[in-house]
C-alpha atoms as a PDB file:
ATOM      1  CA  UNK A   1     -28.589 -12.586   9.860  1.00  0.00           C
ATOM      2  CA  UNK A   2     -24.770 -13.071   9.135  1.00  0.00           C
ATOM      3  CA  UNK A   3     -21.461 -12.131  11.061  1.00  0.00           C
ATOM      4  CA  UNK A   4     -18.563 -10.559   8.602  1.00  0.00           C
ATOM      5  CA  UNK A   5     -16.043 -12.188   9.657  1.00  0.00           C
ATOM      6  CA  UNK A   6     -13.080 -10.981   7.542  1.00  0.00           C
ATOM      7  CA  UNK A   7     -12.809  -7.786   5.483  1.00  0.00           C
ATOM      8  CA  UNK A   8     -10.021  -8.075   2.930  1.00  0.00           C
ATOM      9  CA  UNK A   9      -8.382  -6.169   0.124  1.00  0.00           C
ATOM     10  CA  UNK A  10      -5.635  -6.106  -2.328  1.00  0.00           C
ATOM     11  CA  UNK A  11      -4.053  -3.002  -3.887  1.00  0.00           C
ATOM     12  CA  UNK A  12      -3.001  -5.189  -7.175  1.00  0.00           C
ATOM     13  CA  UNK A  13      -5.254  -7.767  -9.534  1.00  0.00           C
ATOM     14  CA  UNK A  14      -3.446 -11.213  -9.391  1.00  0.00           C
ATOM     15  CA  UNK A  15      -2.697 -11.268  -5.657  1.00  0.00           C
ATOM     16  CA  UNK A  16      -4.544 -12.746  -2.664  1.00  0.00           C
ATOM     17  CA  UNK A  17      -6.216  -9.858  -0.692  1.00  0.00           C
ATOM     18  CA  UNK A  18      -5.314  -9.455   3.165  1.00  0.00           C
ATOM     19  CA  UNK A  19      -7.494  -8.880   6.321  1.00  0.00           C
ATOM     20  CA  UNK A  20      -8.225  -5.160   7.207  1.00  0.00           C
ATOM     21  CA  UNK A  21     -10.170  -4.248  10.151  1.00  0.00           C
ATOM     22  CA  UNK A  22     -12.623  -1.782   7.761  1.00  0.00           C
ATOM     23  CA  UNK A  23     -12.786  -0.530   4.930  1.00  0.00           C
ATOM     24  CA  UNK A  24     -14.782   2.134   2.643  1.00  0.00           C
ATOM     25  CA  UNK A  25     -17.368   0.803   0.694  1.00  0.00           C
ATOM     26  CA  UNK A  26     -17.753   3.517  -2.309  1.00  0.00           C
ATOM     27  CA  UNK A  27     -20.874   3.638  -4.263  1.00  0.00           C
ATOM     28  CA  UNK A  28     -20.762   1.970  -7.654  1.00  0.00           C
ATOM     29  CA  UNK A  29     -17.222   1.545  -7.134  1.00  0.00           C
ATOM     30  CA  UNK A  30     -16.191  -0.648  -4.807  1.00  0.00           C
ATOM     31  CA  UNK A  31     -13.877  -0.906  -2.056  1.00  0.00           C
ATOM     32  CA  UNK A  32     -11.841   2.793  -1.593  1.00  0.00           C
ATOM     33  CA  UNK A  33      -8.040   0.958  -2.275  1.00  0.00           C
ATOM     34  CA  UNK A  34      -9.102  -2.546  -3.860  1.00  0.00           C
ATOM     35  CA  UNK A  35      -7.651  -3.530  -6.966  1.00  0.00           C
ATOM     36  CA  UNK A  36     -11.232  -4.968  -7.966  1.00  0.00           C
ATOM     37  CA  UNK A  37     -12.919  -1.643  -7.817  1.00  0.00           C
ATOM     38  CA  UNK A  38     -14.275   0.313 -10.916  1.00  0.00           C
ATOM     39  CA  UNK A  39     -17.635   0.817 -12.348  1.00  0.00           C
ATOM     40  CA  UNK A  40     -18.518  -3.202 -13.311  1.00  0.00           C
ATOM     41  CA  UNK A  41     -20.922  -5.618 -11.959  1.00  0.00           C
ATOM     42  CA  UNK A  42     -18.136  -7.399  -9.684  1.00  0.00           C
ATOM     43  CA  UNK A  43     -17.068  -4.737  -7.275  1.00  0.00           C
ATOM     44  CA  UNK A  44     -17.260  -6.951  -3.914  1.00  0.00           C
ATOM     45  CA  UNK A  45     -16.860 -10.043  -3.889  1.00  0.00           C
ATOM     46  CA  UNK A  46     -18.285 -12.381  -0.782  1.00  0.00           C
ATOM     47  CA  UNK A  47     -17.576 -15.998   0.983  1.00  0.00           C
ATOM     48  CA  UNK A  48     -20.012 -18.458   3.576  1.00  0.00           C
ATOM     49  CA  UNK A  49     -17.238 -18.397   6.237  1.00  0.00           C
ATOM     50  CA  UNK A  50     -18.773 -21.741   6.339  1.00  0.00           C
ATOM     51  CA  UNK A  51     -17.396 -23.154   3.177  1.00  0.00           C
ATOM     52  CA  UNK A  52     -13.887 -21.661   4.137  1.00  0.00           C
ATOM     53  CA  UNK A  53     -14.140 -23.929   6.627  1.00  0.00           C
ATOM     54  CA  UNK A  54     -15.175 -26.957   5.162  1.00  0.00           C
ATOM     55  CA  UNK A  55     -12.622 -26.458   2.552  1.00  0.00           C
ATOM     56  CA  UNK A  56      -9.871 -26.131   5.479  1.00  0.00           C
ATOM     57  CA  UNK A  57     -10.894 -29.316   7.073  1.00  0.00           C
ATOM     58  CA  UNK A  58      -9.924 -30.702   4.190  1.00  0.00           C
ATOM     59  CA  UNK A  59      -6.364 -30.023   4.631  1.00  0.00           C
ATOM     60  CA  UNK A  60      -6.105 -26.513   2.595  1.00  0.00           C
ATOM     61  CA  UNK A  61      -3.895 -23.929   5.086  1.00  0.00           C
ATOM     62  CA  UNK A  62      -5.873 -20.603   3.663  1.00  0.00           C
ATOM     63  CA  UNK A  63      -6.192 -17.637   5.122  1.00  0.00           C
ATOM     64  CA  UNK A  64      -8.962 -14.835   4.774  1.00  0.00           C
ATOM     65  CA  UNK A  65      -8.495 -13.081   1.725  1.00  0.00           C
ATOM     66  CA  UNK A  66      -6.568 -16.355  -0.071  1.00  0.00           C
ATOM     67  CA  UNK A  67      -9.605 -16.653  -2.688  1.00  0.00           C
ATOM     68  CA  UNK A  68      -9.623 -13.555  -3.754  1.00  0.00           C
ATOM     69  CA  UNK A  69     -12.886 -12.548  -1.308  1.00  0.00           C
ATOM     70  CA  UNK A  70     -13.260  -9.017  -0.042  1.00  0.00           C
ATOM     71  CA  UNK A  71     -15.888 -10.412   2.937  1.00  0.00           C
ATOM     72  CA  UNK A  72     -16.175 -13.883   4.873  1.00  0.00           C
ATOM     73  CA  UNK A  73     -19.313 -13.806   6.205  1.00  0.00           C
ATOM     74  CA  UNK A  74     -20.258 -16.313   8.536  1.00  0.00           C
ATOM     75  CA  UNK A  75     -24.684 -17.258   8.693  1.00  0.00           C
ATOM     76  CA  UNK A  76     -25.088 -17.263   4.683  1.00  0.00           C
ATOM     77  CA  UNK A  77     -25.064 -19.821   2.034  1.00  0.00           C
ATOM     78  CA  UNK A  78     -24.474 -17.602  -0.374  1.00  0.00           C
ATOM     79  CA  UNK A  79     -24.448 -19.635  -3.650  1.00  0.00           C
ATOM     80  CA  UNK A  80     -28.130 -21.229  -2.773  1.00  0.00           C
ATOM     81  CA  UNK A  81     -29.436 -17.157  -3.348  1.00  0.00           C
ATOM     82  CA  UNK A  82     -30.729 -15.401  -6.347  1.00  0.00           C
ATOM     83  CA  UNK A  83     -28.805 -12.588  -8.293  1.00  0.00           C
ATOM     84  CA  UNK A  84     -31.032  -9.535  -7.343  1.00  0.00           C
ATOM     85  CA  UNK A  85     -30.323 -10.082  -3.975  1.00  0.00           C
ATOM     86  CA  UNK A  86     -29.454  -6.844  -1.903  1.00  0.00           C
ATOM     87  CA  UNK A  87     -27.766  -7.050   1.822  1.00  0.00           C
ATOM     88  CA  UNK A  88     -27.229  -4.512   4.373  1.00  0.00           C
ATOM     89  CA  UNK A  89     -24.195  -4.097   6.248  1.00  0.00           C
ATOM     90  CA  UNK A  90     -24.841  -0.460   8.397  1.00  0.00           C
ATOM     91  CA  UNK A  91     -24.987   2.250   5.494  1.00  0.00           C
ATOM     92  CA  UNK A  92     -23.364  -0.266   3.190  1.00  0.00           C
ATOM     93  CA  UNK A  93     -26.144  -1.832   0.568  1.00  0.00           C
ATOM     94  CA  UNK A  94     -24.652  -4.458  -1.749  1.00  0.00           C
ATOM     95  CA  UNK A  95     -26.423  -6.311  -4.448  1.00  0.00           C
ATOM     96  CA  UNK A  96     -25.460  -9.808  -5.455  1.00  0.00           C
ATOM     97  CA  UNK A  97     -24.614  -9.555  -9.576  1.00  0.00           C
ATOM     98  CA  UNK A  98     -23.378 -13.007 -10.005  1.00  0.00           C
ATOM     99  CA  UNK A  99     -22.595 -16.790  -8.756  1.00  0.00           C
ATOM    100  CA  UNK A 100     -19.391 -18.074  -8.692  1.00  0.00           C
ATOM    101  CA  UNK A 101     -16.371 -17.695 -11.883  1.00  0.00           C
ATOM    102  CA  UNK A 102     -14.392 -18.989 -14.216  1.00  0.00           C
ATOM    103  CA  UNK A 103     -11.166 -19.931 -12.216  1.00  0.00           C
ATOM    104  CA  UNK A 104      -7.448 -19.849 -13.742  1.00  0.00           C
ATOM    105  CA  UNK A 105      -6.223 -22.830 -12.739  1.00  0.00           C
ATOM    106  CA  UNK A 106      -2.856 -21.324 -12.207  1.00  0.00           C
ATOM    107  CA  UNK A 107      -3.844 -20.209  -8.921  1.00  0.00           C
ATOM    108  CA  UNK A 108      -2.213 -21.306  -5.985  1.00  0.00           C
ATOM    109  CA  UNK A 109      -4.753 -22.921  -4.061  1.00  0.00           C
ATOM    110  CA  UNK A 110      -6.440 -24.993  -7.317  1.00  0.00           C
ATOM    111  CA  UNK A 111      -2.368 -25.972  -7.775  1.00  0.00           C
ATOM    112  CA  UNK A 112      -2.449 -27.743  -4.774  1.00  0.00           C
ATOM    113  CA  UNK A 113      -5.740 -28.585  -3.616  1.00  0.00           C
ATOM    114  CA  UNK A 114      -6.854 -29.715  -7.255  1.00  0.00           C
ATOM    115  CA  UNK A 115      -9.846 -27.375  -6.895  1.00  0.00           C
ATOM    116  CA  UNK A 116     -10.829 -24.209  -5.359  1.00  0.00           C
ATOM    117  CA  UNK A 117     -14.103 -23.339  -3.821  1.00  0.00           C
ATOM    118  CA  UNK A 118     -14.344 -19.395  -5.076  1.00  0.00           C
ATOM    119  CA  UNK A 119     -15.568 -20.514  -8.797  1.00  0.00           C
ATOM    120  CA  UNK A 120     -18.928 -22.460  -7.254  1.00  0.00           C
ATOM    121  CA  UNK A 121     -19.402 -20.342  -4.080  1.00  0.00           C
ATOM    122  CA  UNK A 122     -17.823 -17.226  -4.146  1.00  0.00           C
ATOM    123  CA  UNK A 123     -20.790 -14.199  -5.395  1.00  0.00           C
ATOM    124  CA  UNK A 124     -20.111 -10.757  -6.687  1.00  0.00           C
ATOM    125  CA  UNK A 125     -22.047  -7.599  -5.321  1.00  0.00           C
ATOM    126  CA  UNK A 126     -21.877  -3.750  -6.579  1.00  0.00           C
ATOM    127  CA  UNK A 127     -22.416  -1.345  -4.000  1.00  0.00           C
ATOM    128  CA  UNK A 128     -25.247   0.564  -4.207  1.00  0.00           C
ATOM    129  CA  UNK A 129     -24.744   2.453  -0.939  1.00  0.00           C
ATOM    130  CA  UNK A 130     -21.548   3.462   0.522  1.00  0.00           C
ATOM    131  CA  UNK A 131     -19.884   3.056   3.689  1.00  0.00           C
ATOM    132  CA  UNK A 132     -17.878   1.387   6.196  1.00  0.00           C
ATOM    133  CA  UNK A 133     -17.931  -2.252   7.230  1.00  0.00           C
ATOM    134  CA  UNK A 134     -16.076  -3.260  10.098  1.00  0.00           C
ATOM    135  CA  UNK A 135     -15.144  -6.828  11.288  1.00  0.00           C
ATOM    136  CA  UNK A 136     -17.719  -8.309  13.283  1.00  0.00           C
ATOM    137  CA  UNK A 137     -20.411  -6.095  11.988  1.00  0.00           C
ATOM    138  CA  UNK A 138     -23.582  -7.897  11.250  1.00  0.00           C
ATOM    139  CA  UNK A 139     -24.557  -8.537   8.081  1.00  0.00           C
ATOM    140  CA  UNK A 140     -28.255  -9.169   6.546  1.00  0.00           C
ATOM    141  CA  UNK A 141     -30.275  -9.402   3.450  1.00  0.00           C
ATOM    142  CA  UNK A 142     -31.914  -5.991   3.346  1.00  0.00           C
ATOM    143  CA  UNK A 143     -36.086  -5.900   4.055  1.00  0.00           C
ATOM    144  CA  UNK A 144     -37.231  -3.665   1.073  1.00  0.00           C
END
């Protein structure tokens, strides 16, 4: 069982998303506002709050929402699990679609870090239930 620990969004592609406190979670859509939303396989994207972390202590100032992540989730590795994998979040039901992306390296963070952690960690999720998640909601791979 996981912890979301940020929920972010942007309203335009090409920008780092910032913290909400909730957000709608619209069936094979995406986030209600997100500039990431429509009907394709990488409606949500998710973060291990863990590897934020790790990738801070290494001297990168980022903050929620600088990868391009719509959750942090703290309690999940979520790069070590299968595509096919669903999670629950209250009414929300997201299922993981794919591991990790291509990254431009004209981002920001790979532009001065030299890397960036969202092309071998980040996962992508479509939402097969709607919703709202909420900060601090708990977060868990569904039992079918």
């Amino acid at each position: 069982m996981g912890t979301v620990i940020a929920v972010c969004v942007s309203e335009k592609k090409g920008t780092q998303k910032h913290k909400v406190k909730e957000a709608e979670f619209i069936e094979d859509w995406g986030i209600k506002g997100d500039a990431h939303a429509g009907k394709w396989h990488r409606q949500v994207s998710l973060l291990s709050y863990d590897k934020i972390e790790e990738f801070r202590r290494r001297g990168a100032e980022v903050e929620d929402g600088a990868f391009g992540e719509n959750l942090v989730v703290d309690g999940f590795d979520f790069a070590s699990l299968p595509v096919g994998t669903k999670f629950c979040c209250g009414d929300v039901i997201l299922e993981m679609t794919q591991i990790g992306k291509e990254c431009h390296h004209g981002c920001a963070i790979f532009q001065k870090m030299g890397e960036c952690i969202m092309p071998r960690q980040g996962v992508f999720t479509k939402v097969l239930h709607g919703g709202v998640i909420h900060e601090g909601d708990e977060f868990e791979i569904c039992r079918e």
